[in-house]
PDB file of N, CA and C in Angstrom:
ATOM      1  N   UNK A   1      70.753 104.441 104.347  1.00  0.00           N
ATOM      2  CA  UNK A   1      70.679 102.996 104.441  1.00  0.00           C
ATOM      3  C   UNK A   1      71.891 102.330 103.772  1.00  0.00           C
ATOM      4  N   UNK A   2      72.164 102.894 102.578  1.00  0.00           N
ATOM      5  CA  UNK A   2      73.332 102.055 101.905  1.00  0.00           C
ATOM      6  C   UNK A   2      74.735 102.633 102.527  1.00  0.00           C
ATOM      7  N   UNK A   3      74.769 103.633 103.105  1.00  0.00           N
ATOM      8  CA  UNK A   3      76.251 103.992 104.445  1.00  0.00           C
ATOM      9  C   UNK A   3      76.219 102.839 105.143  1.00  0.00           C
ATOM     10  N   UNK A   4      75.019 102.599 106.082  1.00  0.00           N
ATOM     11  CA  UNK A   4      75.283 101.506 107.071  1.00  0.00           C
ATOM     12  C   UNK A   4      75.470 100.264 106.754  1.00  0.00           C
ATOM     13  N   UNK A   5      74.828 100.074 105.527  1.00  0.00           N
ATOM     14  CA  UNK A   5      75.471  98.630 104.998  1.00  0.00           C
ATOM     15  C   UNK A   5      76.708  98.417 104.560  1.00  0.00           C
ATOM     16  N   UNK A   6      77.076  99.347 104.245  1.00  0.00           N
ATOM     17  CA  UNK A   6      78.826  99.276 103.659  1.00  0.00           C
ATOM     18  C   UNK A   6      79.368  99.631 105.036  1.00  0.00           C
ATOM     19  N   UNK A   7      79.174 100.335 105.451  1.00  0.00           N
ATOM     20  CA  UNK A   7      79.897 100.062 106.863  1.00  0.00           C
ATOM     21  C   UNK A   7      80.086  98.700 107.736  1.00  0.00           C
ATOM     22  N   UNK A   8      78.967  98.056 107.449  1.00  0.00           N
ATOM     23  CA  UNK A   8      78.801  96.740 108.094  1.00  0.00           C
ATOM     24  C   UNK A   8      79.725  95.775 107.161  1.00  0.00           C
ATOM     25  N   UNK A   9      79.344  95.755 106.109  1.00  0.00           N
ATOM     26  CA  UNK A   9      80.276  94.926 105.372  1.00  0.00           C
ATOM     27  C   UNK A   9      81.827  95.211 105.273  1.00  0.00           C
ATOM     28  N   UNK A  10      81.739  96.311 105.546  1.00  0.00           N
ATOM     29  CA  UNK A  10      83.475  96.590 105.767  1.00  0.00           C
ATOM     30  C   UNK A  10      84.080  96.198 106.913  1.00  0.00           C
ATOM     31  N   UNK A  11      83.250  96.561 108.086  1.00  0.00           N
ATOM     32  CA  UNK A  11      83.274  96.043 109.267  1.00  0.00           C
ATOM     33  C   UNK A  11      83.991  94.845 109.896  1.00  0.00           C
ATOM     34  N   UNK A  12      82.400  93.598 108.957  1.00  0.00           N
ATOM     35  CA  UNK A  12      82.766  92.122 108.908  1.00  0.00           C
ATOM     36  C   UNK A  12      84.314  91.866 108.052  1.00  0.00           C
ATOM     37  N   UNK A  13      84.425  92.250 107.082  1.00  0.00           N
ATOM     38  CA  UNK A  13      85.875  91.791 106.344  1.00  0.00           C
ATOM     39  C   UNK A  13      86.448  92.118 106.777  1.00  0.00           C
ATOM     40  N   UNK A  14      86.962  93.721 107.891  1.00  0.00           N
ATOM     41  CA  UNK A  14      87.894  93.875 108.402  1.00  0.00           C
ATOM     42  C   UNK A  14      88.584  92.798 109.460  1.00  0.00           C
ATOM     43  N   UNK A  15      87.182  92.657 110.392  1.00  0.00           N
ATOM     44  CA  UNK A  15      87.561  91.671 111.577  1.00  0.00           C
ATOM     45  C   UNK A  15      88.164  90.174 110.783  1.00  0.00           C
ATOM     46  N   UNK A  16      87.875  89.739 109.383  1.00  0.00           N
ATOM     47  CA  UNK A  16      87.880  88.756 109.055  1.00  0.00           C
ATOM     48  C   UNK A  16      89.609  88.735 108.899  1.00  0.00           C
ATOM     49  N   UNK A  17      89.713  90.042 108.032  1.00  0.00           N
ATOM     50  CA  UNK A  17      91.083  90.346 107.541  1.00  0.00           C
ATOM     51  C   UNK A  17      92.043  89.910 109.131  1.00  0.00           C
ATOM     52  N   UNK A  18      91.869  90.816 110.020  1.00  0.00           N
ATOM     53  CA  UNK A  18      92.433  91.019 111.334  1.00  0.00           C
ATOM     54  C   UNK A  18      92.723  89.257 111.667  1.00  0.00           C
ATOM     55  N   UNK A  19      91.330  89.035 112.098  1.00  0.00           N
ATOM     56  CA  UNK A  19      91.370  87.779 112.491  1.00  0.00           C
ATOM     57  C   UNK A  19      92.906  86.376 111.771  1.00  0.00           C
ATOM     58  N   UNK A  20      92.885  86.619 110.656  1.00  0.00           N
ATOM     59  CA  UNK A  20      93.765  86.271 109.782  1.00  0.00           C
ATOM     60  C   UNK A  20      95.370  86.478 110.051  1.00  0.00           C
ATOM     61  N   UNK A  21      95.818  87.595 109.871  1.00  0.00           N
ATOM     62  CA  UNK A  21      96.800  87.874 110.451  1.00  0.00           C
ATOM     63  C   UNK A  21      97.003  87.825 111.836  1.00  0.00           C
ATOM     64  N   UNK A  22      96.327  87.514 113.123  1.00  0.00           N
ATOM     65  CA  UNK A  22      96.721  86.877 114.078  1.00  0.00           C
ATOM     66  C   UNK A  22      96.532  85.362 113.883  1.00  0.00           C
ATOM     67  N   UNK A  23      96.033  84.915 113.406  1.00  0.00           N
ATOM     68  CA  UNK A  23      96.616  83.266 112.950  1.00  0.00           C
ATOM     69  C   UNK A  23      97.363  83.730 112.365  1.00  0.00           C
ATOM     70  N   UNK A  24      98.687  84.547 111.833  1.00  0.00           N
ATOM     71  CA  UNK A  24      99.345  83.937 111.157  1.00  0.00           C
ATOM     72  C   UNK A  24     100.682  84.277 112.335  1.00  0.00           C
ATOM     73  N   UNK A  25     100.616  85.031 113.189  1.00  0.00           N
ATOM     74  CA  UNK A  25     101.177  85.427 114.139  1.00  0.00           C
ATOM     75  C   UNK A  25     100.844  84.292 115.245  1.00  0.00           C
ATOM     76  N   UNK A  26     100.413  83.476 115.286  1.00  0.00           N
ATOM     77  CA  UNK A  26     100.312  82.484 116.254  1.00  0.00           C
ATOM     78  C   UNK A  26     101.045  81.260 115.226  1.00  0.00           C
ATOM     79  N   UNK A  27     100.813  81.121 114.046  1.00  0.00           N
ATOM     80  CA  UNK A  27     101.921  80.117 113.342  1.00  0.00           C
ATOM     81  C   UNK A  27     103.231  80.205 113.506  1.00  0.00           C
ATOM     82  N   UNK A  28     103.491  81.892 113.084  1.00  0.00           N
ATOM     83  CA  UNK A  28     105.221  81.933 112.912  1.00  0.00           C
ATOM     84  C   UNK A  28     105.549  81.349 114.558  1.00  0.00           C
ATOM     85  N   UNK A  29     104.864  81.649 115.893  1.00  0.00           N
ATOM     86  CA  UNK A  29     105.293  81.645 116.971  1.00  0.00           C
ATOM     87  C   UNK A  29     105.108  80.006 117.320  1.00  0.00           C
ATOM     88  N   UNK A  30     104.403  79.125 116.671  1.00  0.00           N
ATOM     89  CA  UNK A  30     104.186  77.818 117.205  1.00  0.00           C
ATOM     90  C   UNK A  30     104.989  77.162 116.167  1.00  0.00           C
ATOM     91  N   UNK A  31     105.604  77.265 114.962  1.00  0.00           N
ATOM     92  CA  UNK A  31     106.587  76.835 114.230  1.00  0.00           C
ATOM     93  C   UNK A  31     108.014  77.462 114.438  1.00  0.00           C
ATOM     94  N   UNK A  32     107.906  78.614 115.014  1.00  0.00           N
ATOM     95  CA  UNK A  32     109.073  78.969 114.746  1.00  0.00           C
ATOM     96  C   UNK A  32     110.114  79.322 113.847  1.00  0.00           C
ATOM     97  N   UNK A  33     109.111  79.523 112.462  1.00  0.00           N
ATOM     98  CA  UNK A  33     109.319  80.030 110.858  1.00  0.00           C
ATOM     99  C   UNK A  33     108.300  81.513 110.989  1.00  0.00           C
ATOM    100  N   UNK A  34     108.825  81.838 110.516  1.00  0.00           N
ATOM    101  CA  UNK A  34     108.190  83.020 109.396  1.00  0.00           C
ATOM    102  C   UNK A  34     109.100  83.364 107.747  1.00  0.00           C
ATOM    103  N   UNK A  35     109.774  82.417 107.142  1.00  0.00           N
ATOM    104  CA  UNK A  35     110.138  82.064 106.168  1.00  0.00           C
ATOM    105  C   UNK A  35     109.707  82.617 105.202  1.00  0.00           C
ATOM    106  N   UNK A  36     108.205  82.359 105.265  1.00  0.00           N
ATOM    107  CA  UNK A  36     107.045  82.454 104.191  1.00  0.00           C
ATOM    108  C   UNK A  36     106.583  84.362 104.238  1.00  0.00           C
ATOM    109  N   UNK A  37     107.178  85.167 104.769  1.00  0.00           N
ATOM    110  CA  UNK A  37     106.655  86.083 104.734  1.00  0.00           C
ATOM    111  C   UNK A  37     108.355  86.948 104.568  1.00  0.00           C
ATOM    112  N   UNK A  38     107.815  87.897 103.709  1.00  0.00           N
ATOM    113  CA  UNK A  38     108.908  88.986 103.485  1.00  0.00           C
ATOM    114  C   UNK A  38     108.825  90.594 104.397  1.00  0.00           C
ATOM    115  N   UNK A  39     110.047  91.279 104.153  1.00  0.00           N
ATOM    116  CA  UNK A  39     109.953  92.432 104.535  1.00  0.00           C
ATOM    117  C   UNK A  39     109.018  93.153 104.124  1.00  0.00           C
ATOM    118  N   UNK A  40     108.885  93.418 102.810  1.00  0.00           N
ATOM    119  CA  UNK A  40     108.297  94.336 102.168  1.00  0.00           C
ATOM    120  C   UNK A  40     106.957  94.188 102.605  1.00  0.00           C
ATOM    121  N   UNK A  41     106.281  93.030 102.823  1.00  0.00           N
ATOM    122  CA  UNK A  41     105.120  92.569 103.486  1.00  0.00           C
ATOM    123  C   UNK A  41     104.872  93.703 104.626  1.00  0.00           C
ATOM    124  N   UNK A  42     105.670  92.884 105.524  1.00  0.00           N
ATOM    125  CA  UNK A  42     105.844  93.617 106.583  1.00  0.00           C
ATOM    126  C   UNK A  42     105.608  94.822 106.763  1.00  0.00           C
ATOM    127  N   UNK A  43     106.268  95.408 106.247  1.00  0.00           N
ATOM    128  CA  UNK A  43     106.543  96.967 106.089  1.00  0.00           C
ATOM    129  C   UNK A  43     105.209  97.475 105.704  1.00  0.00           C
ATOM    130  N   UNK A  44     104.728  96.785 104.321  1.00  0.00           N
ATOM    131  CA  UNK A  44     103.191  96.974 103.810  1.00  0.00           C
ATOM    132  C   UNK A  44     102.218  97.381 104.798  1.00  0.00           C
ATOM    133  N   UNK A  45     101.871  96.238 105.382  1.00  0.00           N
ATOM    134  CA  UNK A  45     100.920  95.874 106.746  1.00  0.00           C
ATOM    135  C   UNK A  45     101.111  97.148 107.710  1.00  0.00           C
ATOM    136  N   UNK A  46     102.657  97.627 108.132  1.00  0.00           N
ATOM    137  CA  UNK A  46     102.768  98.715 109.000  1.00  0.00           C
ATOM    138  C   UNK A  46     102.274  99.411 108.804  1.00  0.00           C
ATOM    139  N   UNK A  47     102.785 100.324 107.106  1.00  0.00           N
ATOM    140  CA  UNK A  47     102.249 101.440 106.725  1.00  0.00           C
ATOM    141  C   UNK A  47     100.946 101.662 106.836  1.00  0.00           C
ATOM    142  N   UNK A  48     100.686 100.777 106.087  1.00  0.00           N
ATOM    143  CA  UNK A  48      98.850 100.408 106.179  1.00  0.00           C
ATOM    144  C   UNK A  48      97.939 100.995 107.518  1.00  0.00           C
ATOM    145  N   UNK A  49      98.690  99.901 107.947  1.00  0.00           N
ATOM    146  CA  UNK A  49      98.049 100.442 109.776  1.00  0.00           C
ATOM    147  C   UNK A  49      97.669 101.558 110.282  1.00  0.00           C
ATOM    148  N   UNK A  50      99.279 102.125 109.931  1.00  0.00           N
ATOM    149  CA  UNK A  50      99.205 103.270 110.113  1.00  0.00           C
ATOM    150  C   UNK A  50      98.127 104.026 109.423  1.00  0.00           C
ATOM    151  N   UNK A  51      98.492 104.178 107.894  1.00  0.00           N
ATOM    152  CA  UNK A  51      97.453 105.072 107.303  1.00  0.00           C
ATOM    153  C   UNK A  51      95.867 104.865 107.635  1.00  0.00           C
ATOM    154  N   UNK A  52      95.516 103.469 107.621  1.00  0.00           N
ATOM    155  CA  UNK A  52      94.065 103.393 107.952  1.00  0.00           C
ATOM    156  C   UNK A  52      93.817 103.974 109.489  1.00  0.00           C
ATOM    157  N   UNK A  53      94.949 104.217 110.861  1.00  0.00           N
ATOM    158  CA  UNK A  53      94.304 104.918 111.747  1.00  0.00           C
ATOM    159  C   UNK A  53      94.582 106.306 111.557  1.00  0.00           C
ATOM    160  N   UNK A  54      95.304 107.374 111.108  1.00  0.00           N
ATOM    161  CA  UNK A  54      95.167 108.136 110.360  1.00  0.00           C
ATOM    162  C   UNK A  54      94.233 108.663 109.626  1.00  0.00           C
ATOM    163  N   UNK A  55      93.321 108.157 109.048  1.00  0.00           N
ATOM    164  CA  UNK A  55      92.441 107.810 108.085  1.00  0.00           C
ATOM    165  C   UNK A  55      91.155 107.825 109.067  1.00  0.00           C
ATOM    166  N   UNK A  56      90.810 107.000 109.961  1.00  0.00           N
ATOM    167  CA  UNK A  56      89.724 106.434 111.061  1.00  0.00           C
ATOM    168  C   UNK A  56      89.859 108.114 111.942  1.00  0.00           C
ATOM    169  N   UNK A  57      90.819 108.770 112.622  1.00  0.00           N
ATOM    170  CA  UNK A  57      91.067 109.442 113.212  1.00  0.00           C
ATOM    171  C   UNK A  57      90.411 110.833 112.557  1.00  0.00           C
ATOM    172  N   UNK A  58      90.949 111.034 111.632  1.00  0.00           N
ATOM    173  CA  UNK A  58      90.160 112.551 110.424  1.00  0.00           C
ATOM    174  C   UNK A  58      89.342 112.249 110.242  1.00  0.00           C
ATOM    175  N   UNK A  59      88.798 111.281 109.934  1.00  0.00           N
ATOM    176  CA  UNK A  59      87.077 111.008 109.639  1.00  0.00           C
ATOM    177  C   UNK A  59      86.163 110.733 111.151  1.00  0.00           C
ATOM    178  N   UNK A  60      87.224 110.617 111.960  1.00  0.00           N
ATOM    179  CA  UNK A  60      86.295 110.138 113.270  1.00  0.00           C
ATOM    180  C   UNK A  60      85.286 109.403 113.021  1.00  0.00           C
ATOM    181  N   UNK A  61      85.618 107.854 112.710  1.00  0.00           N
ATOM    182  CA  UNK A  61      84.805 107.042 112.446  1.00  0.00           C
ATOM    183  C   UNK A  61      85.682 105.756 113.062  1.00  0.00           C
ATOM    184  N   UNK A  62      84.310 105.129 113.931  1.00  0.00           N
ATOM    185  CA  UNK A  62      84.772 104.649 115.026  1.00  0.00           C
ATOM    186  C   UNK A  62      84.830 103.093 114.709  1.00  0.00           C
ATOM    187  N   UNK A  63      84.106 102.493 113.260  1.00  0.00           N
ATOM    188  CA  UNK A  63      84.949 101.356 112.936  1.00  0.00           C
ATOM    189  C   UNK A  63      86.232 101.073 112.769  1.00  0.00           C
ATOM    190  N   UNK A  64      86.798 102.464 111.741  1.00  0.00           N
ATOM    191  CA  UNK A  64      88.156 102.296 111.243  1.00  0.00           C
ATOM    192  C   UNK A  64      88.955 102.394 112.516  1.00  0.00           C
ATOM    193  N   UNK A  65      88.386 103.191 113.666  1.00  0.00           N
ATOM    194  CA  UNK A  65      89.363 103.166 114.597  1.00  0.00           C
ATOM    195  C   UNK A  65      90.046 102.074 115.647  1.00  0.00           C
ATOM    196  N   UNK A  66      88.359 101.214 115.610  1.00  0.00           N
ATOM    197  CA  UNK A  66      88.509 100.159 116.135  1.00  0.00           C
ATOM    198  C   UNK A  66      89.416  98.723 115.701  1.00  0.00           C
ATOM    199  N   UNK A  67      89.150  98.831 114.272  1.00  0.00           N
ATOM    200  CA  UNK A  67      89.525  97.995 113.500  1.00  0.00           C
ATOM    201  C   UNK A  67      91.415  98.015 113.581  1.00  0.00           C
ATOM    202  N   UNK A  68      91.642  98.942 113.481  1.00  0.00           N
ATOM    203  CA  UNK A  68      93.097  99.952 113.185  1.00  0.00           C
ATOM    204  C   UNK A  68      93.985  99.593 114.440  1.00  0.00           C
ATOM    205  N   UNK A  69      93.437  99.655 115.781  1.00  0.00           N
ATOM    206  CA  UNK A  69      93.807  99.511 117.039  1.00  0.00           C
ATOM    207  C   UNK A  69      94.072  97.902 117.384  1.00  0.00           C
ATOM    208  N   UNK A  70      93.343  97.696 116.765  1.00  0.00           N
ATOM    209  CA  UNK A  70      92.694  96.049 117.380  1.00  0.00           C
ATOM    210  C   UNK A  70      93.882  95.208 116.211  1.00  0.00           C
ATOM    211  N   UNK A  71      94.460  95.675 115.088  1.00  0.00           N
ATOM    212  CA  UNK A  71      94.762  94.684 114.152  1.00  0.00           C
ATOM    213  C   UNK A  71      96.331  95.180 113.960  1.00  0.00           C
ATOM    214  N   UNK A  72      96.685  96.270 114.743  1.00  0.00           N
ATOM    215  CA  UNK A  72      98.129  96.664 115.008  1.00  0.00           C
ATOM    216  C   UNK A  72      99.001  95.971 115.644  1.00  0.00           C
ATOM    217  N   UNK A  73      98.560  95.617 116.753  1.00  0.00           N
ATOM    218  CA  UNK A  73      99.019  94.768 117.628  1.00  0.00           C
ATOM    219  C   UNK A  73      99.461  93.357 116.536  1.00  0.00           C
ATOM    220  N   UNK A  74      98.882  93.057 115.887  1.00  0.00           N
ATOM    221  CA  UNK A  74      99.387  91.492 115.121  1.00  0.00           C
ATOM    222  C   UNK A  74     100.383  91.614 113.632  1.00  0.00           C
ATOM    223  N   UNK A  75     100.128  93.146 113.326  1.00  0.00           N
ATOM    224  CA  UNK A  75     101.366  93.453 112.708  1.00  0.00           C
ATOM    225  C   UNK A  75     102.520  93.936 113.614  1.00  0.00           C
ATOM    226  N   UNK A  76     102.106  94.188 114.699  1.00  0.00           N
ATOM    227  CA  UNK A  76     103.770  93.893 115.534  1.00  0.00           C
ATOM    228  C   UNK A  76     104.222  92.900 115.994  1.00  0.00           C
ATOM    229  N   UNK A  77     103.282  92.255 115.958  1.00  0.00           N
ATOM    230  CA  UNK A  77     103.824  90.504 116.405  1.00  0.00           C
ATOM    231  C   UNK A  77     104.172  89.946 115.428  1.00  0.00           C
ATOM    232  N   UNK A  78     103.578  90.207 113.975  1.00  0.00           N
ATOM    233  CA  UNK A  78     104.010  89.610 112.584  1.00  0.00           C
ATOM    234  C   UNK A  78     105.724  90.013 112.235  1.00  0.00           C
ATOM    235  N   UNK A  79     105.727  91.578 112.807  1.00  0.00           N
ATOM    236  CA  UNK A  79     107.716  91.999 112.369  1.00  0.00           C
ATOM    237  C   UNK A  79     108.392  91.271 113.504  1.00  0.00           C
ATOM    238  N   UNK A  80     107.803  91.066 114.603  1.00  0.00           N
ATOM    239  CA  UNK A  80     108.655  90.658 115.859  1.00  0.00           C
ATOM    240  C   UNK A  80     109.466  89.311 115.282  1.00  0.00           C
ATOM    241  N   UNK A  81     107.839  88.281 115.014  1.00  0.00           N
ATOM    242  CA  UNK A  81     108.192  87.076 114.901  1.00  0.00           C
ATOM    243  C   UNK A  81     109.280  86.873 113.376  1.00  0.00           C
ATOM    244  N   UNK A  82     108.766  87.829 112.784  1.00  0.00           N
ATOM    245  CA  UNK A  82     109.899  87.697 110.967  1.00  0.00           C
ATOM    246  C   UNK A  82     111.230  87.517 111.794  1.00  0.00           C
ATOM    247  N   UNK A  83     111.167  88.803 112.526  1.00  0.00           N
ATOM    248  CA  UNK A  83     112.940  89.360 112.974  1.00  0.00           C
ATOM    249  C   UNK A  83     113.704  88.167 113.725  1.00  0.00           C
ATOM    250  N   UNK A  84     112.851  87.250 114.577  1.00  0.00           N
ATOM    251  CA  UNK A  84     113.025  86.199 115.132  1.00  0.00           C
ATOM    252  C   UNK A  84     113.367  85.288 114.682  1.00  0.00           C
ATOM    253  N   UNK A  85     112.701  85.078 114.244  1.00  0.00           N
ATOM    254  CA  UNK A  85     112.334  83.642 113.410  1.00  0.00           C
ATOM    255  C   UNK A  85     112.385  83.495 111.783  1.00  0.00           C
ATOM    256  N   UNK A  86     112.398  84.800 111.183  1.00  0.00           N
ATOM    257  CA  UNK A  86     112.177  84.884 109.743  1.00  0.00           C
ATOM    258  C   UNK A  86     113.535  84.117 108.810  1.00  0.00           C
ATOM    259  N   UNK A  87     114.675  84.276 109.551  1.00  0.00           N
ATOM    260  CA  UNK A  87     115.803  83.967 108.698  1.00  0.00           C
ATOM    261  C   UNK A  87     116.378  82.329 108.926  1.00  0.00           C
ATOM    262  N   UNK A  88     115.568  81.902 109.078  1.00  0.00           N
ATOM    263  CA  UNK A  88     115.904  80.831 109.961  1.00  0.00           C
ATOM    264  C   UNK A  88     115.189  79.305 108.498  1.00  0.00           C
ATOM    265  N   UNK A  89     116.247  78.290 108.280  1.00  0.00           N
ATOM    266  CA  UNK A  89     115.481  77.400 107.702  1.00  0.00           C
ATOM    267  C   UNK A  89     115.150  76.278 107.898  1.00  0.00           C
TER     268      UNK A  89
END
């Protein structure tokens, strides 16, 4: 019982997390700044990604995988838009 609840609650914050970083990937692209965000960020978020599907994949557990897949995509839109738009004031 207490697996599935932490699963669920991890679940919900993930999508929350996710959800988040594509608003912020729809800002840099409707302002045309990403100013406010650094490389190292960037880079963070990648690794991350990476490791958490990595991570989802050896455990074969099909939140992390989902989560991992679904929230990659907006850390590539997050380096796209930096590289774009990041240097810009």
């Amino acid at each position: 019982m207490y697996e599935e609840g932490s699963r669920i609650v991890v679940s919900l914050t993930s999508i929350i997390l996710v959800c988040g970083v594509y608003a912020q990937v729809i800002k840099i692209f409707k302002t045309k700044s990403a100013k406010d965000f650094s490389l190292v960020l960037i880079l963070a978020l990648f690794f991350d990604g990476i490791a958490w599907l990595n991570y989802g994949v050896m455990l074969w557990e099909w939140p992390i995988l989902v989560i991992s897949c679904v929230s990659f995509p907006a850390v590539v839109g997050t380096a796209f838009g930096y590289f774009k738009y990041g240097f810009r004031r």
